[in-house]
Protein backbone atom coordinates (compact mmCIF):
# COMPACT_ATOMS: atom_id res chain seq x y z
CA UNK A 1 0.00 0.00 0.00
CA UNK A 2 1.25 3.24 -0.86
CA UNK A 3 2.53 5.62 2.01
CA UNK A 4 0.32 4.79 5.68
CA UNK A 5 -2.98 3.22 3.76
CA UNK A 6 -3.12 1.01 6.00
CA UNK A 7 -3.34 2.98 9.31
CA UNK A 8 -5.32 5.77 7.47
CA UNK A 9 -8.07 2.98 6.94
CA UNK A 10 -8.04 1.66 10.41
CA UNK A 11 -8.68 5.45 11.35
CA UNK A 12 -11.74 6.00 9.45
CA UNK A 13 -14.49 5.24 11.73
CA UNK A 14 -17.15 8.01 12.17
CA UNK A 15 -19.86 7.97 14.62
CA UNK A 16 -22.12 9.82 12.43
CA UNK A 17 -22.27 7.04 9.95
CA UNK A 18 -25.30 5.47 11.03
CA UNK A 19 -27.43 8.33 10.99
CA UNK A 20 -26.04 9.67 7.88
CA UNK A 21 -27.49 6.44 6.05
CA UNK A 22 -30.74 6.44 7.60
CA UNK A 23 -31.07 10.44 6.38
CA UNK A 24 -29.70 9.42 3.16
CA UNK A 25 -30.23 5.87 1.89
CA UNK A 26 -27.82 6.19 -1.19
CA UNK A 27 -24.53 6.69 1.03
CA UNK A 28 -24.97 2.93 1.84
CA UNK A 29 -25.42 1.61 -1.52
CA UNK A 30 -21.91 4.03 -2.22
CA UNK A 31 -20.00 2.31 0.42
CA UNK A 32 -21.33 -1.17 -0.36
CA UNK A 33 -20.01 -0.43 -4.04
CA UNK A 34 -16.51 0.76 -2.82
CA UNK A 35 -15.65 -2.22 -0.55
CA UNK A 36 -17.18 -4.45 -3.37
CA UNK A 37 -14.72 -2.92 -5.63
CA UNK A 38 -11.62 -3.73 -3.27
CA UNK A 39 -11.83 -0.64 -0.95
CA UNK A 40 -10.13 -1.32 2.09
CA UNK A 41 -12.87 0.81 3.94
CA UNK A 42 -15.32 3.25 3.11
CA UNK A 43 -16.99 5.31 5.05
CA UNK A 44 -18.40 9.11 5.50
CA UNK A 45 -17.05 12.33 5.92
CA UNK A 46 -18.35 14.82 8.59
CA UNK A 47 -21.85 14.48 9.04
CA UNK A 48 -21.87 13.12 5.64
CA UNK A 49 -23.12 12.73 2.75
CA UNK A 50 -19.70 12.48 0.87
CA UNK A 51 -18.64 9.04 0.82
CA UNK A 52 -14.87 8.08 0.30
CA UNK A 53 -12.67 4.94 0.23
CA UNK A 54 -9.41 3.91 0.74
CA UNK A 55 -7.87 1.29 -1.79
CA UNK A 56 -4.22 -0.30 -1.59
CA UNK A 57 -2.90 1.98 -4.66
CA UNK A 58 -4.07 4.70 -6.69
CA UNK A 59 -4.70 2.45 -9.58
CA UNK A 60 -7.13 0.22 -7.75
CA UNK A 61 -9.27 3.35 -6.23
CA UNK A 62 -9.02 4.62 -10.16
CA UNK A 63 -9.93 1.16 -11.45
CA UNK A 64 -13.18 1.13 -8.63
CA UNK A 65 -14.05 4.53 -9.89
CA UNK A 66 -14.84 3.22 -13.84
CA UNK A 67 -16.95 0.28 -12.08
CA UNK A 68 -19.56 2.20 -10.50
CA UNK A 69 -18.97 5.19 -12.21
CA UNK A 70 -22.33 4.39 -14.33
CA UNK A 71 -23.51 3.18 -11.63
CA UNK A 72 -24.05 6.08 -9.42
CA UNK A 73 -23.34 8.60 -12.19
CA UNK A 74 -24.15 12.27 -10.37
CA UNK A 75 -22.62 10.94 -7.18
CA UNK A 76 -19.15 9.56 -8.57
CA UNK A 77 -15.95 11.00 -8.87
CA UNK A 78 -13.13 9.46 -9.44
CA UNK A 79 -9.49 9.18 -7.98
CA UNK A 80 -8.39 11.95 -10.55
């Protein structure tokens, strides 16, 4: 993994998480498709709603992002 991955995912809890889903429904189906796509975690940000992952290398969160990309089209962005 490049540079402290590793610890960065074992950091990302948030508290908030659960009552950012039940407010906003999609930002489950978002983190489903990230660790489906060989995110090491996903999670929220804040309060939510933005939804992020961490991946092993830059090329597997890029290769995650043209999975779902059409998948959850005005919510994706990728590792650019």
């Amino acid at each position: 993994m490049d540079g402290d991955g590793r610890e960065a995912a074992r950091l990302a809890a948030n508290s908030f998480l659960t009552v950012a889903t039940e407010a906003c429904p999609i930002i489950e189906a978002n983190i489903t498709a990230l660790l489906e796509t060989g995110a090491i975690t996903a999670t929220v940000t804040g309060k939510g709603p933005t939804v992020f992952g961490v991946f092993e290398s830059k090329a597997a969160a890029l290769l995650a992002s043209k999975k779902i990309k059409g998948t959850f089209a005005e919510s994706v962005r990728g590792a650019e």
